[in-house]
PDB file of N, CA and C in Angstrom:
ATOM      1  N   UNK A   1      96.824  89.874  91.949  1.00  0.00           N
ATOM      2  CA  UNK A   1      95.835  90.515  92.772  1.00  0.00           C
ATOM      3  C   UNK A   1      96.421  91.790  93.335  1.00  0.00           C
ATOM      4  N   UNK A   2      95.733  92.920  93.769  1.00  0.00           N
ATOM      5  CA  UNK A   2      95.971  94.262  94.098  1.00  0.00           C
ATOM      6  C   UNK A   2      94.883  94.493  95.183  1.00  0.00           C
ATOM      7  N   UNK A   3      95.475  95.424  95.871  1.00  0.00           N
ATOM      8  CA  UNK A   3      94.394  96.510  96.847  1.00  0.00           C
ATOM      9  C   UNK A   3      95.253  97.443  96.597  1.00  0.00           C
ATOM     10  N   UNK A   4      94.873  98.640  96.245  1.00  0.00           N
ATOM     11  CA  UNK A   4      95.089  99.954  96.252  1.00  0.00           C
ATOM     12  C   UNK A   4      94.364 100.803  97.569  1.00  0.00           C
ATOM     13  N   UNK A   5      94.535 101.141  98.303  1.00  0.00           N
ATOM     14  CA  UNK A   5      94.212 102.364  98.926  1.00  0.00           C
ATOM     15  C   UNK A   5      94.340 103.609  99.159  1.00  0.00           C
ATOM     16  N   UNK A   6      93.033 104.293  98.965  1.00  0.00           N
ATOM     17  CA  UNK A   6      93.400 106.094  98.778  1.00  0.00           C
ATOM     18  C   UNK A   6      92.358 106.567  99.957  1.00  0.00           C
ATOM     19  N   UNK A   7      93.275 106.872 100.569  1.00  0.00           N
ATOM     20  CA  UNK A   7      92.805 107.469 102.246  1.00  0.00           C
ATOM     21  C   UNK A   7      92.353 109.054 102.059  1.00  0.00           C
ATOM     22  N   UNK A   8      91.098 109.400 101.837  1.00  0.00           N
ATOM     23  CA  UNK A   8      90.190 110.919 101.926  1.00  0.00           C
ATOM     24  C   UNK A   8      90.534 111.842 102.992  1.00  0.00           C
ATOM     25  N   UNK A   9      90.944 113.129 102.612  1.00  0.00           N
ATOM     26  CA  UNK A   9      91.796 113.983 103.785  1.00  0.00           C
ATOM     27  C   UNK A   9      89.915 114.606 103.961  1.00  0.00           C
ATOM     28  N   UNK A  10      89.236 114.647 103.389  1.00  0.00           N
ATOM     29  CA  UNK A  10      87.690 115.519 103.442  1.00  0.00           C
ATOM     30  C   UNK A  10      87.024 114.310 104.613  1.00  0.00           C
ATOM     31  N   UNK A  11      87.064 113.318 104.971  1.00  0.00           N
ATOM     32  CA  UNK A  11      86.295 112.041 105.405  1.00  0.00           C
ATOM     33  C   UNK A  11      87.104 110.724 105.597  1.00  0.00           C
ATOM     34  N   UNK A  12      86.577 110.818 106.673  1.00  0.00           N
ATOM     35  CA  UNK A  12      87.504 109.322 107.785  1.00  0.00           C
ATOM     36  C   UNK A  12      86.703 108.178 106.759  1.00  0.00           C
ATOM     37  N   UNK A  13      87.039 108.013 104.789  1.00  0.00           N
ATOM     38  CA  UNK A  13      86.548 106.957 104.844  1.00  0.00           C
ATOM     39  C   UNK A  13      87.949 106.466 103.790  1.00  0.00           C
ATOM     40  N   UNK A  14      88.315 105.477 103.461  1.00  0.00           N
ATOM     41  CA  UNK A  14      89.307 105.186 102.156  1.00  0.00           C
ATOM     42  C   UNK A  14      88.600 104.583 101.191  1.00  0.00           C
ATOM     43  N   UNK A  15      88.835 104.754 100.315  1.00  0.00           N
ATOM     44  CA  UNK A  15      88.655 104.486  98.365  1.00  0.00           C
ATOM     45  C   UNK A  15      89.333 103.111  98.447  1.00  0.00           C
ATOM     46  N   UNK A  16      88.988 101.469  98.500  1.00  0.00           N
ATOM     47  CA  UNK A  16      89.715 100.701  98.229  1.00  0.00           C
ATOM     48  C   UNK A  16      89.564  99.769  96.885  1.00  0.00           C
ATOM     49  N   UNK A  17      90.708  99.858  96.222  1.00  0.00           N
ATOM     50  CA  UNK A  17      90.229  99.279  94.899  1.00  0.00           C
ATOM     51  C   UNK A  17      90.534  97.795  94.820  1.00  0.00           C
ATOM     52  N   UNK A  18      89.720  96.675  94.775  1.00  0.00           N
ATOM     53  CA  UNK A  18      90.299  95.432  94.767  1.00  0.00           C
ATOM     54  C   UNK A  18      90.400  95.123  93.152  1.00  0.00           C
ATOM     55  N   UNK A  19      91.259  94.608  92.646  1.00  0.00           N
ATOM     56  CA  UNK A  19      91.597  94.129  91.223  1.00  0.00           C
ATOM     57  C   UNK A  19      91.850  92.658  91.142  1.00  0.00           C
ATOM     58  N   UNK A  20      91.760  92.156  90.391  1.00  0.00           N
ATOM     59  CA  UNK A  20      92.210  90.481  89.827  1.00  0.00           C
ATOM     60  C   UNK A  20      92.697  90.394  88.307  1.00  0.00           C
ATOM     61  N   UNK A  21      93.786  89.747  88.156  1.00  0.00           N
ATOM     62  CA  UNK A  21      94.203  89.493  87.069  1.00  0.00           C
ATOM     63  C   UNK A  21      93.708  88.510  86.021  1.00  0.00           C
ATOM     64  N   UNK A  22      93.139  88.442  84.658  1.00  0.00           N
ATOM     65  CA  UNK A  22      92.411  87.619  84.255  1.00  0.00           C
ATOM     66  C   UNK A  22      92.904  85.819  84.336  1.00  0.00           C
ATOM     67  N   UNK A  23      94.123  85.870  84.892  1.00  0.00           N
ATOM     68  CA  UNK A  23      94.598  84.654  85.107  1.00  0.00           C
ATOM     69  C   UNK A  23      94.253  83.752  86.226  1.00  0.00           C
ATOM     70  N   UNK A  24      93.984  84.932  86.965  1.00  0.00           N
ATOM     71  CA  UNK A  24      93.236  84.541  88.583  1.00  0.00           C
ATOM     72  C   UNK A  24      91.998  84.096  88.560  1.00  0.00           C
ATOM     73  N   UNK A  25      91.278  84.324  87.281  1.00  0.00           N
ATOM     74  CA  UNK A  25      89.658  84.114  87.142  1.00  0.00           C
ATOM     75  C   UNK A  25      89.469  82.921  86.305  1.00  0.00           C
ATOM     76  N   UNK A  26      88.745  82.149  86.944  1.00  0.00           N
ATOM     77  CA  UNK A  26      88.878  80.935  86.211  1.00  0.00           C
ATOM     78  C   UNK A  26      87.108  80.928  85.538  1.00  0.00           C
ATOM     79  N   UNK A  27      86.257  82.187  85.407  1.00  0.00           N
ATOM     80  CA  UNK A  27      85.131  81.984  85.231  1.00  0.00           C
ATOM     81  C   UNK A  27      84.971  83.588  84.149  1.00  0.00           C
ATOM     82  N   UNK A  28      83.585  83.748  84.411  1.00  0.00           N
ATOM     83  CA  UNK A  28      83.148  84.991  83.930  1.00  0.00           C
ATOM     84  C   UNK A  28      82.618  86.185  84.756  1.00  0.00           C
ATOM     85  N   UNK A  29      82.557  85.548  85.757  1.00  0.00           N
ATOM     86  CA  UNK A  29      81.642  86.626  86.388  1.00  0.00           C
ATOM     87  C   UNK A  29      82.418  86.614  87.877  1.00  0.00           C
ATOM     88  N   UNK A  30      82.546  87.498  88.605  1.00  0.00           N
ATOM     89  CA  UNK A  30      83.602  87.854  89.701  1.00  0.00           C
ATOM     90  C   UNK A  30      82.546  88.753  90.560  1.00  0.00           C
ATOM     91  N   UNK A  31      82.164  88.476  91.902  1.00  0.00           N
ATOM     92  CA  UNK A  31      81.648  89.608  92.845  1.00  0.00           C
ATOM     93  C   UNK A  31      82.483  89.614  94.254  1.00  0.00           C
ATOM     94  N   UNK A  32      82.822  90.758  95.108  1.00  0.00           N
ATOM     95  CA  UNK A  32      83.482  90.835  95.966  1.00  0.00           C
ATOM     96  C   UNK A  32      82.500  90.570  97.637  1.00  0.00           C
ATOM     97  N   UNK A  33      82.721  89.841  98.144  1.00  0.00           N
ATOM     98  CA  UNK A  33      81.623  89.797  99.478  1.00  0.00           C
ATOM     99  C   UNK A  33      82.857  89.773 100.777  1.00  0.00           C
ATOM    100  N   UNK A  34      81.577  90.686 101.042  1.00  0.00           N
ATOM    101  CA  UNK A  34      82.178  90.680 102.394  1.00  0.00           C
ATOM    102  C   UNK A  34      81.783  91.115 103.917  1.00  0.00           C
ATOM    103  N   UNK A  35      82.064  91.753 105.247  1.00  0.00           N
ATOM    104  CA  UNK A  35      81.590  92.462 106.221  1.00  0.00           C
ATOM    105  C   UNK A  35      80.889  93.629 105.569  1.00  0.00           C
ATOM    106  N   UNK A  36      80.890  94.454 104.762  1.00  0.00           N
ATOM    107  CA  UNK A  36      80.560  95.676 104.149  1.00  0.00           C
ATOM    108  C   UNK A  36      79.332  95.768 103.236  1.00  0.00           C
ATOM    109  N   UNK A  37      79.249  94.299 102.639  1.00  0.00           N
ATOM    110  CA  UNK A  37      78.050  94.312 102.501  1.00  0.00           C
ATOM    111  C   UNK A  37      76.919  92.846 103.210  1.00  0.00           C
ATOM    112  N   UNK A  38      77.183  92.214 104.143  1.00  0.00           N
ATOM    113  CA  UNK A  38      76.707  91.775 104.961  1.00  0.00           C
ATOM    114  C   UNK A  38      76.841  90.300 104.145  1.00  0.00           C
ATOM    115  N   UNK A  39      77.898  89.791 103.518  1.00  0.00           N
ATOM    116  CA  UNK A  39      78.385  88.948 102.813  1.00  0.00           C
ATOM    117  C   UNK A  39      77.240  88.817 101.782  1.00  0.00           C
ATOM    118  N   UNK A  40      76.568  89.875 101.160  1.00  0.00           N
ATOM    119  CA  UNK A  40      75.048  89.557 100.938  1.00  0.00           C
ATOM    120  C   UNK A  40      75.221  88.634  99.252  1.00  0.00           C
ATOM    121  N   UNK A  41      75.018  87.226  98.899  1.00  0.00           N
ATOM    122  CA  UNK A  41      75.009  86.838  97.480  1.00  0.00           C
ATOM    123  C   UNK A  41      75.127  87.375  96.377  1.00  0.00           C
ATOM    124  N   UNK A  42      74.564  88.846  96.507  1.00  0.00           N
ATOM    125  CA  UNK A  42      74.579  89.602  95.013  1.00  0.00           C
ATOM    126  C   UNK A  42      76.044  90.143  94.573  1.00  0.00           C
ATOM    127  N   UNK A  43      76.401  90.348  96.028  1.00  0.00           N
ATOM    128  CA  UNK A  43      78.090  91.105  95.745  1.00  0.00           C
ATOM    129  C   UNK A  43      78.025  92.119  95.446  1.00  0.00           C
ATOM    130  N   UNK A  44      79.452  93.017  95.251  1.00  0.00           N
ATOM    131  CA  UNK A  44      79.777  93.718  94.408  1.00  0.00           C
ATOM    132  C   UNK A  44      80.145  93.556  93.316  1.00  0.00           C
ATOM    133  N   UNK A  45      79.888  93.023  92.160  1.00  0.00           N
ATOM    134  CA  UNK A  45      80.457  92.970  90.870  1.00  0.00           C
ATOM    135  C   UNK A  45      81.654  93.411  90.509  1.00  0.00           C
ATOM    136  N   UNK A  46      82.750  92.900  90.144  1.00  0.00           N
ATOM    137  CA  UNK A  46      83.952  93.537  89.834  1.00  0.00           C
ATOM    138  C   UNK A  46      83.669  93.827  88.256  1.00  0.00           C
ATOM    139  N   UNK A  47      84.055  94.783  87.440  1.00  0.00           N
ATOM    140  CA  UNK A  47      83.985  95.008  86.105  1.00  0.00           C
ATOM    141  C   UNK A  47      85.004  94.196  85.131  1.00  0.00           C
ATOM    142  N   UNK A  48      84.867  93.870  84.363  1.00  0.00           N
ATOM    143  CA  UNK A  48      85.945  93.344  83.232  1.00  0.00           C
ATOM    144  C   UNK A  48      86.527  94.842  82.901  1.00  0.00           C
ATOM    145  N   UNK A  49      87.575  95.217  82.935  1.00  0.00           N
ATOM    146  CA  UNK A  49      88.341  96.000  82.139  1.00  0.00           C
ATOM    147  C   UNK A  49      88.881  95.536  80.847  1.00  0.00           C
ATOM    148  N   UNK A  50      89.412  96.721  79.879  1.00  0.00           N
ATOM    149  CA  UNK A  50      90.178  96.393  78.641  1.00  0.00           C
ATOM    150  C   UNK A  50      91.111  95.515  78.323  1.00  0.00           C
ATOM    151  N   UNK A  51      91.818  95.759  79.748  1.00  0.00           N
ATOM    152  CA  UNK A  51      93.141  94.715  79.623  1.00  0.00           C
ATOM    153  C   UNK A  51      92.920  93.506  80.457  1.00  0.00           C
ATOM    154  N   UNK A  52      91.624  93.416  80.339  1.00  0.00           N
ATOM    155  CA  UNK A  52      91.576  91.914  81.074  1.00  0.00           C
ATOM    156  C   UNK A  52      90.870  91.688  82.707  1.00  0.00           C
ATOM    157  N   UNK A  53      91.814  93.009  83.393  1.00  0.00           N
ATOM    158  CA  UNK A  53      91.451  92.364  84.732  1.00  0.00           C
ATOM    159  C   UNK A  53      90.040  93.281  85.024  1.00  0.00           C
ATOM    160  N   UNK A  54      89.642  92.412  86.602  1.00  0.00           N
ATOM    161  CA  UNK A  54      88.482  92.484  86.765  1.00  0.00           C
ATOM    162  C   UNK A  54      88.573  93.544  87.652  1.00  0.00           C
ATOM    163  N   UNK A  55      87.459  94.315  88.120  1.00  0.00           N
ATOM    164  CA  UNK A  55      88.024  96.030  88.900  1.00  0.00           C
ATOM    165  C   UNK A  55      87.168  96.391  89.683  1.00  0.00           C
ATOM    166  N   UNK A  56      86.866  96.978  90.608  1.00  0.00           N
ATOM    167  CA  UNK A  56      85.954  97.632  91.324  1.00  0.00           C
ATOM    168  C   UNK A  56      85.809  98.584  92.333  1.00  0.00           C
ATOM    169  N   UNK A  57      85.823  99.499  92.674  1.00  0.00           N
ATOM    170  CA  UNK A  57      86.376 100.585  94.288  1.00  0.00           C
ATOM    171  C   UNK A  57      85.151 100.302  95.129  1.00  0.00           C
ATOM    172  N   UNK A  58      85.013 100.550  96.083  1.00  0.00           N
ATOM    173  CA  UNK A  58      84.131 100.575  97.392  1.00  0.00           C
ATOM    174  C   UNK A  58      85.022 101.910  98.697  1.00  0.00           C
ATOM    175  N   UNK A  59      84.529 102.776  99.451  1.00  0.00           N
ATOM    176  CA  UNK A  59      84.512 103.071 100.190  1.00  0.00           C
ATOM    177  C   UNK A  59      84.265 101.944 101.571  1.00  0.00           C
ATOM    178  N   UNK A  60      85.396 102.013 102.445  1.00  0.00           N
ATOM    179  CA  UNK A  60      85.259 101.633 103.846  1.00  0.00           C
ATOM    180  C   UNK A  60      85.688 102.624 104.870  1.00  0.00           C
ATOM    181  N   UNK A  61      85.140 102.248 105.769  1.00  0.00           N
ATOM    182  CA  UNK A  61      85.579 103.409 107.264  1.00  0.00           C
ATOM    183  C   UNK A  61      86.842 103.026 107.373  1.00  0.00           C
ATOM    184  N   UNK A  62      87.882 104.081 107.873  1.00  0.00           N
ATOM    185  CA  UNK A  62      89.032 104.475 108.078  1.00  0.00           C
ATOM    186  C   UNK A  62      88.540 103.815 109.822  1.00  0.00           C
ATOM    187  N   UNK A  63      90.276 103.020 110.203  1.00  0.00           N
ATOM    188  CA  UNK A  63      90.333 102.815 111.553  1.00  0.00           C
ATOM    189  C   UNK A  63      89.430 101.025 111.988  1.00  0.00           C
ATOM    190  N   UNK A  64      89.714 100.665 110.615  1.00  0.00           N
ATOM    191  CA  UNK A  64      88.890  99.115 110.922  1.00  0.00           C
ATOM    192  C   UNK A  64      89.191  98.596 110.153  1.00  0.00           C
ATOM    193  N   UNK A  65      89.222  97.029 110.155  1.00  0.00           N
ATOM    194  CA  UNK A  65      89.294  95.680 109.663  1.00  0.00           C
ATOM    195  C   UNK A  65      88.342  95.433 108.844  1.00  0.00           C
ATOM    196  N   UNK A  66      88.287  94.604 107.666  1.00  0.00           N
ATOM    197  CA  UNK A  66      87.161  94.654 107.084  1.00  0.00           C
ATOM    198  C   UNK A  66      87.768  93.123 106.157  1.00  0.00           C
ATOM    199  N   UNK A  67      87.184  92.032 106.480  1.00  0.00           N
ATOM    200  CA  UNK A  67      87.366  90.585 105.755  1.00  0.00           C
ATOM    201  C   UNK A  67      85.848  90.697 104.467  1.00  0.00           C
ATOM    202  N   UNK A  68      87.044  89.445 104.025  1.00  0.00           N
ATOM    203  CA  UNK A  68      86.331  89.763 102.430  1.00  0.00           C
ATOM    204  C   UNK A  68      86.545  88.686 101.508  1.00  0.00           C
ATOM    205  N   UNK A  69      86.356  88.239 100.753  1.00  0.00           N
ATOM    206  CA  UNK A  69      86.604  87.537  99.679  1.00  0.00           C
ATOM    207  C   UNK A  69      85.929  87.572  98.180  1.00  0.00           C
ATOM    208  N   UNK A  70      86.611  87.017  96.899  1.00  0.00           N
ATOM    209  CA  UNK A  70      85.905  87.035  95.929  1.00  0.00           C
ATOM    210  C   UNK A  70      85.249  85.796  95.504  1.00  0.00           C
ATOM    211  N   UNK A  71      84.201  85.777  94.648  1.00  0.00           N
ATOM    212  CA  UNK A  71      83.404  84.473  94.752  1.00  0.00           C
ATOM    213  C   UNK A  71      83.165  84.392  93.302  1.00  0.00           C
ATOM    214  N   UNK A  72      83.911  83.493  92.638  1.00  0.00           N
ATOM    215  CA  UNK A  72      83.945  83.538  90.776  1.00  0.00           C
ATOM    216  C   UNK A  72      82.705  82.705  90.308  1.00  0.00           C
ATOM    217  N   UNK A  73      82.066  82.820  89.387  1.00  0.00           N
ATOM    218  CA  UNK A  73      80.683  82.261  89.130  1.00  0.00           C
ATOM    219  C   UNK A  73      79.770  81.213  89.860  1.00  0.00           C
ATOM    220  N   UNK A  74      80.180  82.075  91.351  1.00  0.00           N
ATOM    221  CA  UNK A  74      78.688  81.616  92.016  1.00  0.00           C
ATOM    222  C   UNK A  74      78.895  80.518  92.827  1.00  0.00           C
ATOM    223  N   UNK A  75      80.930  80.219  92.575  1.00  0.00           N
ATOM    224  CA  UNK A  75      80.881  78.421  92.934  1.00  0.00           C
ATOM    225  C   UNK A  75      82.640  78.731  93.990  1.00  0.00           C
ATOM    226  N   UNK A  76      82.826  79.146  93.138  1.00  0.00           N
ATOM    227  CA  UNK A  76      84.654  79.153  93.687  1.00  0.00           C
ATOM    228  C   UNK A  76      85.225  80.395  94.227  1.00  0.00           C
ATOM    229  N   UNK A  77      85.806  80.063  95.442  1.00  0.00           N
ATOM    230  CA  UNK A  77      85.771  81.472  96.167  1.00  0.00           C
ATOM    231  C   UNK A  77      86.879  81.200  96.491  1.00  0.00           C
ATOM    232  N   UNK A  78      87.731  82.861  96.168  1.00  0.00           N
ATOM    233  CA  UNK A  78      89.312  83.011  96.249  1.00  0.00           C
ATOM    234  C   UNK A  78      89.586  84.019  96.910  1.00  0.00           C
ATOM    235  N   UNK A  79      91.256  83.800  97.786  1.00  0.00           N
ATOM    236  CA  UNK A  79      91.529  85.395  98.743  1.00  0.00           C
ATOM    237  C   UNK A  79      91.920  86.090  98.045  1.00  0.00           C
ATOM    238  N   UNK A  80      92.629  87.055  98.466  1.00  0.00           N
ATOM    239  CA  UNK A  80      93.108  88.111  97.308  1.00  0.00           C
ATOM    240  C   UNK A  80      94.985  87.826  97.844  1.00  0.00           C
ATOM    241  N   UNK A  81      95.878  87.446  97.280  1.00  0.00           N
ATOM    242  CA  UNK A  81      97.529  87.580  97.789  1.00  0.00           C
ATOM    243  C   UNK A  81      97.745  88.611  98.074  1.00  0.00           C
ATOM    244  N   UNK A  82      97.408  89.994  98.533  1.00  0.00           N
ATOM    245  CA  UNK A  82      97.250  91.145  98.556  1.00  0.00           C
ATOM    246  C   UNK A  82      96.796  91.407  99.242  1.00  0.00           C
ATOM    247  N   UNK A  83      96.109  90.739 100.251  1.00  0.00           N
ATOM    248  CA  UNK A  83      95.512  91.237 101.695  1.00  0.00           C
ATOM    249  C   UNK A  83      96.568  91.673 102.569  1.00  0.00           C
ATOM    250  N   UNK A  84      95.956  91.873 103.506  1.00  0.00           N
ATOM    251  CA  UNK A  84      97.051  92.507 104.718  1.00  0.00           C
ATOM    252  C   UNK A  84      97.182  91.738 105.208  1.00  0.00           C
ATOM    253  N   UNK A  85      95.824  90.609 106.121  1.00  0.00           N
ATOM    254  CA  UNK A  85      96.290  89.699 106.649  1.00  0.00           C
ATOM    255  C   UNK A  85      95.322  88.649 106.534  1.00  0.00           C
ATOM    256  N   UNK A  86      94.947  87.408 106.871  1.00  0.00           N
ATOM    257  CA  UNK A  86      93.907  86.321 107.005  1.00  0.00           C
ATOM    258  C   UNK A  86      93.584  85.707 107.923  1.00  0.00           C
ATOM    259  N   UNK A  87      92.421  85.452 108.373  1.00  0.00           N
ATOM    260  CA  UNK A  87      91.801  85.402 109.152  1.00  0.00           C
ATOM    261  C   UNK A  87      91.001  84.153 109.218  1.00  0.00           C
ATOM    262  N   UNK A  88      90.597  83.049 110.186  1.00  0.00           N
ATOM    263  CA  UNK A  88      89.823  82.357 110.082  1.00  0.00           C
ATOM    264  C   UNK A  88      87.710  82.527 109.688  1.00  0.00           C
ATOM    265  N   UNK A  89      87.426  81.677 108.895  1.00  0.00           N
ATOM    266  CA  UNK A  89      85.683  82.409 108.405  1.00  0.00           C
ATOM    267  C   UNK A  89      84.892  82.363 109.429  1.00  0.00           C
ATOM    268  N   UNK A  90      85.087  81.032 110.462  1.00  0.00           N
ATOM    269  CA  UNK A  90      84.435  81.058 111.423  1.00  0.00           C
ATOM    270  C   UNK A  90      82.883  80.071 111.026  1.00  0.00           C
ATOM    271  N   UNK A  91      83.002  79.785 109.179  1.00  0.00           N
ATOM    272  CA  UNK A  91      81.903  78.896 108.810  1.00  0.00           C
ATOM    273  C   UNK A  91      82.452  77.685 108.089  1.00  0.00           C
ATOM    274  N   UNK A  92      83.727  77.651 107.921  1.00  0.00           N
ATOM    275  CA  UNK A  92      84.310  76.426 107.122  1.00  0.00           C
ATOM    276  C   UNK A  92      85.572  76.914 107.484  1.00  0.00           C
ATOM    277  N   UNK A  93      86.389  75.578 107.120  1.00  0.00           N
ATOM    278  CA  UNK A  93      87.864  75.301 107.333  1.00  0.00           C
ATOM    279  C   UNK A  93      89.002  76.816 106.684  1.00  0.00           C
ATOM    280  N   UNK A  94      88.193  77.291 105.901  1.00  0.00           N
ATOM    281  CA  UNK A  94      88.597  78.161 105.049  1.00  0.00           C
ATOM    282  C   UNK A  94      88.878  79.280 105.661  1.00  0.00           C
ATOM    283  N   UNK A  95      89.912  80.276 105.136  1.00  0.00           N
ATOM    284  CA  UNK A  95      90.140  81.739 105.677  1.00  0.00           C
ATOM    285  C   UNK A  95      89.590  82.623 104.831  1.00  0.00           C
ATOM    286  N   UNK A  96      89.151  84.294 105.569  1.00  0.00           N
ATOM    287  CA  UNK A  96      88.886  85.188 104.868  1.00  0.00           C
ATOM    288  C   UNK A  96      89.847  86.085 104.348  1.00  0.00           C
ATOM    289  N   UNK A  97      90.126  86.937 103.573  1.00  0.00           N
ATOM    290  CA  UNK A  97      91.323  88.184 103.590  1.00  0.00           C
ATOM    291  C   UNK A  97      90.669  89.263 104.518  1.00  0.00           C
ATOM    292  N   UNK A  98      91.788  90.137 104.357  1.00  0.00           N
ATOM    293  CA  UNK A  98      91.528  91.056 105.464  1.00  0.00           C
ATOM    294  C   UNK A  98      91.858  92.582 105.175  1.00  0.00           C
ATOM    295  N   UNK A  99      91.284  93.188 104.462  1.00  0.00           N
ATOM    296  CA  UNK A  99      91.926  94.965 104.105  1.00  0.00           C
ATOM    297  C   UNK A  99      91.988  95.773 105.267  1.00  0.00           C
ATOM    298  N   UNK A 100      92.858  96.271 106.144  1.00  0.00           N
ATOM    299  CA  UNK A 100      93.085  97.135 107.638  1.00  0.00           C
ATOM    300  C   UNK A 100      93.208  98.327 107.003  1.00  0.00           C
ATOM    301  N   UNK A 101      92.621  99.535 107.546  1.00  0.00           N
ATOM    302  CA  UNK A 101      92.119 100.714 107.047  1.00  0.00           C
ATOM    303  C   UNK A 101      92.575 101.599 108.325  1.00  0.00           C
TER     304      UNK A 101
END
């Protein structure tokens, strides 16, 4: 798992790229949910790339916390080892990740 971040000198926002390795995916289909998009079911879709892993960028505001997780066909939901930090969900026993911006 990866987060990349590329912090915009034009706009208080960062470029964050979350990635997964196809080993990490135990399904076909991968969407990212989270505060950013109001945990909304549809997700963000991560893409299949060439070499396997799954990919996607999003813009977040610079100067904030932002929890998140990925949710693999609809059923199984994983953190990323690559967060900054984790956080309790506040709806099950379970934790969220956490990208700090």
């Amino acid at each position: 798992m990866a987060l990349a971040k590329q912090f915009l000198k034009s706009k208080p926002v960062c470029k964050v790229t979350f990635e997964l390795a196809p080993e990490q995916v135990s399904g076909n289909q991968v969407l990212l949910l989270g505060d950013f998009n109001n945990w909304d079911s549809e997700g963000t879709q991560l893409k299949k790339q060439k070499n396997g892993n799954y990919k996607t960028t999003i813009e977040l505001p610079v100067g904030t916390e932002t929890q998140f997780r990925y949710l693999v066909d609809g059923q199984n939901w994983i953190n990323d080892d690559a967060a900054d930090k984790y956080v309790p969900s506040g709806v099950s026993a379970d934790f969220n990740s956490v990208v700090a911006l």
